[in-house]
C-alpha atoms as a PDB file:
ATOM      1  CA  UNK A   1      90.505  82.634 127.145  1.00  0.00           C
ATOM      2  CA  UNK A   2      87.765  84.286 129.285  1.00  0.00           C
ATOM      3  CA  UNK A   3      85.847  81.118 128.603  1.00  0.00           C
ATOM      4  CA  UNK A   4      88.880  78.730 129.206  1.00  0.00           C
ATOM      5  CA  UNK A   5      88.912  80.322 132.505  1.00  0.00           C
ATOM      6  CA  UNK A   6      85.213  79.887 133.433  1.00  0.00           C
ATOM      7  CA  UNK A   7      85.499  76.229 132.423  1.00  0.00           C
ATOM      8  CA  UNK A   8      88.225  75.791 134.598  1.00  0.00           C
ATOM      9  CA  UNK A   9      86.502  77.325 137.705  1.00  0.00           C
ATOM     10  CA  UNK A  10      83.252  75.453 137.091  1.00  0.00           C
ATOM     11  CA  UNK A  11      85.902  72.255 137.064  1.00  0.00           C
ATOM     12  CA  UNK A  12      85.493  71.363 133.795  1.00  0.00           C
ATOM     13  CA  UNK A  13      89.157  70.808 132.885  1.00  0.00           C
ATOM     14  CA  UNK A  14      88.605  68.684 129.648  1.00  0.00           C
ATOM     15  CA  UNK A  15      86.942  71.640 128.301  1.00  0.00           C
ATOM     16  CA  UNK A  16      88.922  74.039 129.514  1.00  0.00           C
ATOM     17  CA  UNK A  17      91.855  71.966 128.138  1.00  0.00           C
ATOM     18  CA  UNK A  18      90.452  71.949 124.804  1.00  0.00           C
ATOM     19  CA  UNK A  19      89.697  75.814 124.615  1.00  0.00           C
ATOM     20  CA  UNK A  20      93.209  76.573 125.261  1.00  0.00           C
ATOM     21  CA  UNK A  21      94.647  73.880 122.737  1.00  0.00           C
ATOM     22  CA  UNK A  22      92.464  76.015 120.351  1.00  0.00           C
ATOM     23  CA  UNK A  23      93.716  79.390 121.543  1.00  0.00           C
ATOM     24  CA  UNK A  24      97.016  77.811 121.033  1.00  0.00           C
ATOM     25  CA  UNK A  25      96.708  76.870 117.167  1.00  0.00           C
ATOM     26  CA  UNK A  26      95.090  80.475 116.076  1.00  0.00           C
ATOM     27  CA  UNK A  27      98.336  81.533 117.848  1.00  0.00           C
ATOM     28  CA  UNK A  28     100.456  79.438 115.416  1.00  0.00           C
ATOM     29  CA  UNK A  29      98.240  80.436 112.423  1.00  0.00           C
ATOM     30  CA  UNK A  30      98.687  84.386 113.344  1.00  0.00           C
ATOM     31  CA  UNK A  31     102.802  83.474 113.829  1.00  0.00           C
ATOM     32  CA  UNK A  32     102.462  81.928 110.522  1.00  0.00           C
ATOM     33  CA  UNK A  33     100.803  85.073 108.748  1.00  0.00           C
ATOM     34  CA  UNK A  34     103.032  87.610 110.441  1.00  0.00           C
ATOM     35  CA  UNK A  35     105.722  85.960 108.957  1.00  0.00           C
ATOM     36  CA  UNK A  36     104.663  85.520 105.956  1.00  0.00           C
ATOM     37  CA  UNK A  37     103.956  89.160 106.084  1.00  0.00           C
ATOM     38  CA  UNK A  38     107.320  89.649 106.777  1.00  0.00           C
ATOM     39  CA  UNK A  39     108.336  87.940 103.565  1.00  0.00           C
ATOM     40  CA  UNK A  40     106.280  89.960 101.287  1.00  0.00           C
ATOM     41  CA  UNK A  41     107.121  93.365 102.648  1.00  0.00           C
ATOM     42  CA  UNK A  42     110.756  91.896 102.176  1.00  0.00           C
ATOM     43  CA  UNK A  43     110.106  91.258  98.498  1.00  0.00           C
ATOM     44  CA  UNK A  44     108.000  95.010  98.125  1.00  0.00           C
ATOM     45  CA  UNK A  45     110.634  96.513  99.073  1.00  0.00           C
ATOM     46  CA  UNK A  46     113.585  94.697  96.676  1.00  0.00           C
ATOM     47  CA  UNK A  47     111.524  95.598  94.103  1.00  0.00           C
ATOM     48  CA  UNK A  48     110.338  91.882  93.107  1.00  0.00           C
ATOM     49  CA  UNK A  49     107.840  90.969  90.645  1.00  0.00           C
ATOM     50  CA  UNK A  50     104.810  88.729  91.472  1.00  0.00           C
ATOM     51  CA  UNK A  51     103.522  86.322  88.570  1.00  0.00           C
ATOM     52  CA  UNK A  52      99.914  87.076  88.318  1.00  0.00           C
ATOM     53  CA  UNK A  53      98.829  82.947  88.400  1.00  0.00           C
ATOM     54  CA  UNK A  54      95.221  83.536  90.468  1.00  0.00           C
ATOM     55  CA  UNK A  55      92.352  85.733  90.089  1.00  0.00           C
ATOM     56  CA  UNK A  56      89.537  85.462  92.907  1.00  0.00           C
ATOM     57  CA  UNK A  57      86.311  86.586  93.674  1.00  0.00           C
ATOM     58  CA  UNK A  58      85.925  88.547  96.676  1.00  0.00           C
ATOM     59  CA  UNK A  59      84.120  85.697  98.757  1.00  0.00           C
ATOM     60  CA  UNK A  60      86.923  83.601  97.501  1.00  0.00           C
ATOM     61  CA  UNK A  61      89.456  86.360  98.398  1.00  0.00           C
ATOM     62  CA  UNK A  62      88.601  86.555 102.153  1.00  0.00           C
ATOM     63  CA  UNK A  63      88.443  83.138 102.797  1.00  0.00           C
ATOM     64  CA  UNK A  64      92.043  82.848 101.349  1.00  0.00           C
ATOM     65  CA  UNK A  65      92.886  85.234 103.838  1.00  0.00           C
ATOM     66  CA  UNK A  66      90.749  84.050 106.658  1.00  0.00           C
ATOM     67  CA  UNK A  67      88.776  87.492 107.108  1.00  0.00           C
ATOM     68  CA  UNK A  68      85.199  88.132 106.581  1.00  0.00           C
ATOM     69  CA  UNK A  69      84.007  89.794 103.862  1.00  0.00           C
ATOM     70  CA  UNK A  70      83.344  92.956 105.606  1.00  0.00           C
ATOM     71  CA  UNK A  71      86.922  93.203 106.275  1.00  0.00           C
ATOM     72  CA  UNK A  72      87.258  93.369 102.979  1.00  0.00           C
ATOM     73  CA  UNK A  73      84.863  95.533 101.827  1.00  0.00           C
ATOM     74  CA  UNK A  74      86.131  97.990 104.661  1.00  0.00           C
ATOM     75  CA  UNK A  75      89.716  97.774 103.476  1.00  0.00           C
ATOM     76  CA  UNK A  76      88.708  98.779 100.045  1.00  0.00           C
ATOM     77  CA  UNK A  77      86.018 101.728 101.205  1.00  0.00           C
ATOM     78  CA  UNK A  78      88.877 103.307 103.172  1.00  0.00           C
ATOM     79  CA  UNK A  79      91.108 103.247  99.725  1.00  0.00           C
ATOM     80  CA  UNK A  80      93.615 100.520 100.997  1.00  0.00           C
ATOM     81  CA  UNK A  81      93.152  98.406  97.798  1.00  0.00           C
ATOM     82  CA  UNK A  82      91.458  99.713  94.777  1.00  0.00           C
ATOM     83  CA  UNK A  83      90.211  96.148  92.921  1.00  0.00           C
ATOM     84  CA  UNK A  84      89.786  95.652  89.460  1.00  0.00           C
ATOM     85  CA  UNK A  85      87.198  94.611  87.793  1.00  0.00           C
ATOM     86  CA  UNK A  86      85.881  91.967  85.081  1.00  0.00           C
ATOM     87  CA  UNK A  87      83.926  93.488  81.878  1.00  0.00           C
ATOM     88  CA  UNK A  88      80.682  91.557  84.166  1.00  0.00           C
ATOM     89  CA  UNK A  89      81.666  94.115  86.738  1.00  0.00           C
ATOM     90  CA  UNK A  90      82.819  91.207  89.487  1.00  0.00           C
ATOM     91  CA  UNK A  91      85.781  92.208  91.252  1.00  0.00           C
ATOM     92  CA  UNK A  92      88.748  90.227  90.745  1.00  0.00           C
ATOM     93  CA  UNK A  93      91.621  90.085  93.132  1.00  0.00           C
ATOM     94  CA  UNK A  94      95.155  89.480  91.415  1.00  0.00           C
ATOM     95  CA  UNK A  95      97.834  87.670  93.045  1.00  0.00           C
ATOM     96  CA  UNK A  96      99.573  91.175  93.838  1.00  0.00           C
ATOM     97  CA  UNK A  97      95.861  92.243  95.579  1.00  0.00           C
ATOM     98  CA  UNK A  98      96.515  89.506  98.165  1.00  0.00           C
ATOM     99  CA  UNK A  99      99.810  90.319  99.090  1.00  0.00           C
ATOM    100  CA  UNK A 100      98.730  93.650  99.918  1.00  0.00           C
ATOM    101  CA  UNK A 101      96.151  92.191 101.978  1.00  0.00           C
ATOM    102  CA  UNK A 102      98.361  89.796 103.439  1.00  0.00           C
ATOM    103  CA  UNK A 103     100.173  93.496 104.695  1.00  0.00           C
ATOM    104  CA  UNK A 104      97.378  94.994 105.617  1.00  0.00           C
ATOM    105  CA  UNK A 105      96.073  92.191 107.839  1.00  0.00           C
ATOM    106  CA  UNK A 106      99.580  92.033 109.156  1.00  0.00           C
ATOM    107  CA  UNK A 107      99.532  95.288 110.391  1.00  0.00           C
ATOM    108  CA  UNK A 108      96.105  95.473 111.536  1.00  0.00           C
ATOM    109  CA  UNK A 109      96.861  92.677 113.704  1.00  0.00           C
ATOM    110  CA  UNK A 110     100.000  95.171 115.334  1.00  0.00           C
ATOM    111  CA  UNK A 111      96.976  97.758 115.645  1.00  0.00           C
ATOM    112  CA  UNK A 112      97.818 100.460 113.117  1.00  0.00           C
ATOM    113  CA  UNK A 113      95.345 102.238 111.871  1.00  0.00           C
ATOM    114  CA  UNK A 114      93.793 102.462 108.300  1.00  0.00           C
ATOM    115  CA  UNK A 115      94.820 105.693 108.142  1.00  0.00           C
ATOM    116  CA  UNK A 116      98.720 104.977 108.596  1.00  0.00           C
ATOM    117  CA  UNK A 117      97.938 101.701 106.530  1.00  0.00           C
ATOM    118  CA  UNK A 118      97.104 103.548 103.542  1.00  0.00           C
ATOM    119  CA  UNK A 119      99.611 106.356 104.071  1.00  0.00           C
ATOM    120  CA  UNK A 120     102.461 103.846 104.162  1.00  0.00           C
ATOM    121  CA  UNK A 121     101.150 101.791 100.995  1.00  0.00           C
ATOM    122  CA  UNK A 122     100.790 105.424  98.899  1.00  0.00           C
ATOM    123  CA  UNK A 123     104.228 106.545 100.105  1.00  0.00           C
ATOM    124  CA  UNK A 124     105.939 102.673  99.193  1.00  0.00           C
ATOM    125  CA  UNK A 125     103.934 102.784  95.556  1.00  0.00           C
ATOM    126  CA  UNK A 126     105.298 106.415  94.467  1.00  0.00           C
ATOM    127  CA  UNK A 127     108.977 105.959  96.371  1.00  0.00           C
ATOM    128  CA  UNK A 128     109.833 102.044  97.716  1.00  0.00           C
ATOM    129  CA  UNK A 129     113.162 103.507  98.929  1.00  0.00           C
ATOM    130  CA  UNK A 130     110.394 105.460 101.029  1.00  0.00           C
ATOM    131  CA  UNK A 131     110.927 105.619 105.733  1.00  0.00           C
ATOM    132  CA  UNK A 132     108.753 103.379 106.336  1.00  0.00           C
ATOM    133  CA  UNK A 133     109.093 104.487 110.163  1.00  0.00           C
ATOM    134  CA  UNK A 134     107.878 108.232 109.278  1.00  0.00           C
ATOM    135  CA  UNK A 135     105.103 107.208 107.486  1.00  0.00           C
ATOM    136  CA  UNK A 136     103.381 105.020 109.772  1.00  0.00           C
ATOM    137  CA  UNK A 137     104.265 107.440 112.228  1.00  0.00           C
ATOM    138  CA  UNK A 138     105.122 104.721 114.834  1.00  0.00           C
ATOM    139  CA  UNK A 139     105.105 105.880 118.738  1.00  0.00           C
ATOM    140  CA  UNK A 140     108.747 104.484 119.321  1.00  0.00           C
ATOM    141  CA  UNK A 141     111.067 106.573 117.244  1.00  0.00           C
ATOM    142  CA  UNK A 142     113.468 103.518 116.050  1.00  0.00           C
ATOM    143  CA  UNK A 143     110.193 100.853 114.831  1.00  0.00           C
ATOM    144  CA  UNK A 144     110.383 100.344 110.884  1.00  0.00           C
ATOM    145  CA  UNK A 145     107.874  97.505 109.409  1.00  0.00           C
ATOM    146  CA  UNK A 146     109.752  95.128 109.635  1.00  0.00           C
ATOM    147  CA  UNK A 147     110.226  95.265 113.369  1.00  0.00           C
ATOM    148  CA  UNK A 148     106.513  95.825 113.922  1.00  0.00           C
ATOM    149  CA  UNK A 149     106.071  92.458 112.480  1.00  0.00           C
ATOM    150  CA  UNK A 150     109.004  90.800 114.903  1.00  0.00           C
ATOM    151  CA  UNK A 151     107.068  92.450 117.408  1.00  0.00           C
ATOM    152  CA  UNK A 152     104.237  91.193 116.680  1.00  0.00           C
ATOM    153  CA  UNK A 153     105.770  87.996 116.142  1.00  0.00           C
ATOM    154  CA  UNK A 154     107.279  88.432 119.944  1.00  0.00           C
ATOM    155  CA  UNK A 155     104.230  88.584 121.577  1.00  0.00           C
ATOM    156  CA  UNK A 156     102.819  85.907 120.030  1.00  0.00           C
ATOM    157  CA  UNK A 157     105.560  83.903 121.091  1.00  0.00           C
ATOM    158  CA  UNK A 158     104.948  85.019 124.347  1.00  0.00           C
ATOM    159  CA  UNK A 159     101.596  84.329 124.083  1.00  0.00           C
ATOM    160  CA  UNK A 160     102.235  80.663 123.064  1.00  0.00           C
ATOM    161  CA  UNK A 161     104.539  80.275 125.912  1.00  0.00           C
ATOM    162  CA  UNK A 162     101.490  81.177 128.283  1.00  0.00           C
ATOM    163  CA  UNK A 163      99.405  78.959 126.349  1.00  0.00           C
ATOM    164  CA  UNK A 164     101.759  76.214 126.725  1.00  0.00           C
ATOM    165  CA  UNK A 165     101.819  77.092 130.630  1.00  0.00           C
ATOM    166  CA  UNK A 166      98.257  76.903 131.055  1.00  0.00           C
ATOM    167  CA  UNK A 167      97.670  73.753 129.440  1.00  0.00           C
ATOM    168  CA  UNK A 168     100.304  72.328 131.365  1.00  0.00           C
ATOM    169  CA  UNK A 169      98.131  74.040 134.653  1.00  0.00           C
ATOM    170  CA  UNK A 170      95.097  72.411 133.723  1.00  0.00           C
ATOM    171  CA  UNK A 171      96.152  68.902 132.920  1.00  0.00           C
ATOM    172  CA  UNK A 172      97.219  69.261 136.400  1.00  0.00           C
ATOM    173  CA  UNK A 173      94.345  70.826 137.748  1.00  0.00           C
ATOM    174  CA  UNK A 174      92.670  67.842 136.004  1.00  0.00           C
ATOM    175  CA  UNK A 175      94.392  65.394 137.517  1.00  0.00           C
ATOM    176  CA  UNK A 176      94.194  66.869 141.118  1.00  0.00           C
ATOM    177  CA  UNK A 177      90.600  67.338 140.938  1.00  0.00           C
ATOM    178  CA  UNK A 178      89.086  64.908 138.929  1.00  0.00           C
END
């Protein structure tokens, strides 16, 4: 956006145009994965199986998930995922392994830290009928997980609305100027 900005001032609207139009599609994307977060906590919780159909490498795992490798690696130092492992010794991530992932990036995107990450996914694997709220140790008293994600999912709405608005500024900054 900083960028979309500069572009803008210097008078390059096309540019600027096409930097928000970006900024607006990782917008959808992140809507997309918060809800599908949303789905799979849903599911945790009920108690639902997963079929175990895929088994990926760890390269193959982040780019499923659209995070670097790092990310990965970071998650699974800090005891967020423990990842088993082929007689070869290659990781392999199970189909359950990415929905946890899924969570984690879900809530890494509403800014919790690893630390109340992990402490929720301990507390939900020994008791699912576990409070969610306590353990994540929210700052507002009434949040639960599933309301972190709608609020994540409001202000990315919100955030696509200004999107929206600013393309809608430039095209007629565009025309205006150019």
């Amino acid at each position: 956006m900083v960028q979309m900005v500069k572009q803008s001032a210097s008078g390059e609207f096309d540019a600027a145009l096409a930097l928000a139009r970006e900024y607006l599609e990782q917008l959808k994307k992140e809507q997309k994965n918060a809800r599908e977060s949303i789905e799979i906590v849903k599911k945790m919780l009920s108690g639902e199986e997963t079929n175990q159909t895929h088994f990926l490498k760890r390269k193959e795992a982040a780019c499923y998930l659209h995070i670097s490798m790092d990310t990965l690696r970071n998650w699974e130092m800090n005891g967020l995922l423990t990842v088993k492992r082929r007689q070869n010794g290659y990781r392999v991530y199970t189909d359950e392994d990415i929905q946890r992932l899924k969570i984690i990036r879900a809530l890494r995107c509403a800014n919790y830290s690893l630390e109340a990450i992990l402490r929720m996914l301990s507390k939900l694997s020994e008791n699912p009928q576990s409070d969610i709220q306590y353990i994540l140790n929210t700052p507002t008293a009434d949040a639960e997980i599933i309301s972190v994600c709608d609020k994540l999912l409001f202000s990315l709405s919100d955030a696509e609305n200004n999107a929206h608005k600013m393309i809608l500024m430039l095209q007629g900054m565009r025309d205006k100027f150019s």
